[in-house]
Protein backbone atom coordinates (compact mmCIF):
# COMPACT_ATOMS: atom_id res chain seq x y z
CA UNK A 1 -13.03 -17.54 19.53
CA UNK A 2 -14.17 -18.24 16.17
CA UNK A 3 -12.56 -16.72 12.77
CA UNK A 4 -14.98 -14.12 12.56
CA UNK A 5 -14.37 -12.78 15.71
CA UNK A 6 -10.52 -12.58 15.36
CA UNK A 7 -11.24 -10.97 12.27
CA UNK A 8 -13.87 -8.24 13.67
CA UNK A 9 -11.06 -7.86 16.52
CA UNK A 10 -8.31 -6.84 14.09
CA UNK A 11 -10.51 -4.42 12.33
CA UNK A 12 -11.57 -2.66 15.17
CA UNK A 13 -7.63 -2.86 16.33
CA UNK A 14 -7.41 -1.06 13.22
CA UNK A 15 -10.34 1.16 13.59
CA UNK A 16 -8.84 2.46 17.13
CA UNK A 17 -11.09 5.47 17.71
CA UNK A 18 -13.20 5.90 14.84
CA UNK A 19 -15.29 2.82 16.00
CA UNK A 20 -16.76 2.46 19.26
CA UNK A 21 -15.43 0.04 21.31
CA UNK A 22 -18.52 -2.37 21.59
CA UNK A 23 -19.40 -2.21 17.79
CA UNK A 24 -20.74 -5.14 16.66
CA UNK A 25 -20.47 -5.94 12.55
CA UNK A 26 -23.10 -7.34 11.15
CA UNK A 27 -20.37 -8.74 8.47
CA UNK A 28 -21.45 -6.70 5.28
CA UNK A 29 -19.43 -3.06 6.01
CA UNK A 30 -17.43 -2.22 3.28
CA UNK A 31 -14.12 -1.81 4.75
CA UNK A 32 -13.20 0.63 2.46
CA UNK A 33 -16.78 3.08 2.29
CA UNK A 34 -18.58 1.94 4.92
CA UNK A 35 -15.12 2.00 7.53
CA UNK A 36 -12.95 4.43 5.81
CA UNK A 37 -10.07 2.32 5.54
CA UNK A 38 -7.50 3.16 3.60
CA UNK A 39 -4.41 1.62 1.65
CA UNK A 40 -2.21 1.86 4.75
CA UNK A 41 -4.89 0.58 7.22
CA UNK A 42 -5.25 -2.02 4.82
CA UNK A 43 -1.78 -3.29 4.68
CA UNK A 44 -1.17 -2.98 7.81
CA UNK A 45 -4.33 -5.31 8.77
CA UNK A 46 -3.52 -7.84 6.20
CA UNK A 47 0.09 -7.75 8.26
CA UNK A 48 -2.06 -8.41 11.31
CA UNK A 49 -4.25 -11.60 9.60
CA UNK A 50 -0.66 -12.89 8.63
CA UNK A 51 0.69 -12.93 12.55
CA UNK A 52 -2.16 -13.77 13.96
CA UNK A 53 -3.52 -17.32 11.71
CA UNK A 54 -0.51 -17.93 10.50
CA UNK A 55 -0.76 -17.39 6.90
CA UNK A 56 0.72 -15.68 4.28
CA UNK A 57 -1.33 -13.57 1.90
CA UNK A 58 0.17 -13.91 -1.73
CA UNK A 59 0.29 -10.69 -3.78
CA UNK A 60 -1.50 -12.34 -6.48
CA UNK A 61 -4.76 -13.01 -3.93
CA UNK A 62 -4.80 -8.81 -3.18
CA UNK A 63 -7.64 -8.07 -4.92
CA UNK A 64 -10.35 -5.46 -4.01
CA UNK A 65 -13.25 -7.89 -3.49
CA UNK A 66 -10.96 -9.81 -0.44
CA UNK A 67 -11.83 -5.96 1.35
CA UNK A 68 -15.25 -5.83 0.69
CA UNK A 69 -16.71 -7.05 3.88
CA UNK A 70 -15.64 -8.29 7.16
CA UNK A 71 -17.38 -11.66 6.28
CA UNK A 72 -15.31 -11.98 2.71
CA UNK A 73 -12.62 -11.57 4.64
CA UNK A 74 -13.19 -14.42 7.42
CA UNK A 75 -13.91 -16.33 4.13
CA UNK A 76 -10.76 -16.14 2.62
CA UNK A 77 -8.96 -16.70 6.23
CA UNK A 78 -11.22 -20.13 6.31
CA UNK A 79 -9.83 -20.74 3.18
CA UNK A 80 -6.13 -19.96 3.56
CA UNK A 81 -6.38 -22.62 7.20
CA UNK A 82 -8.03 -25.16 5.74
């Protein structure tokens, strides 16, 4: 399973029943207007990234733009396993 997937996984995880169950993101929602997520859905997703690569996402790298999009997103987890 690629990044992208995981990452579409643990949104929709997130999403629970606001998102039908065989959505499929095209990578440019806007997590935020697009998916109505809010600060706590956030957090708790970014918890979820953490446990699942393996990472740790630094305060200082919690900016806005890392929530755009599903596909920023998978970026910046590319990033933080390289």
């Amino acid at each position: 399973m690629s990044y992208y997937e995981v990452v579409c996984r643990l949104v929709k995880e997130e999403l629970e029943d606001r998102i039908e169950k065989d959505y499929i993101f095209s990578g440019e929602e806007n997590l935020v207007d697009d998916l109505q997520f809010d600060s706590i859905m956030i957090l708790q997703l970014i918890i979820k990234l953490e446990d699942e690569f393996q990472i740790t996402i630094e305060d200082d790298e919690l900016e806005p733009k890392l929530f755009e999009n599903v596909k920023i997103l998978t970026d910046f987890v590319n990033l933080k396993k390289a």
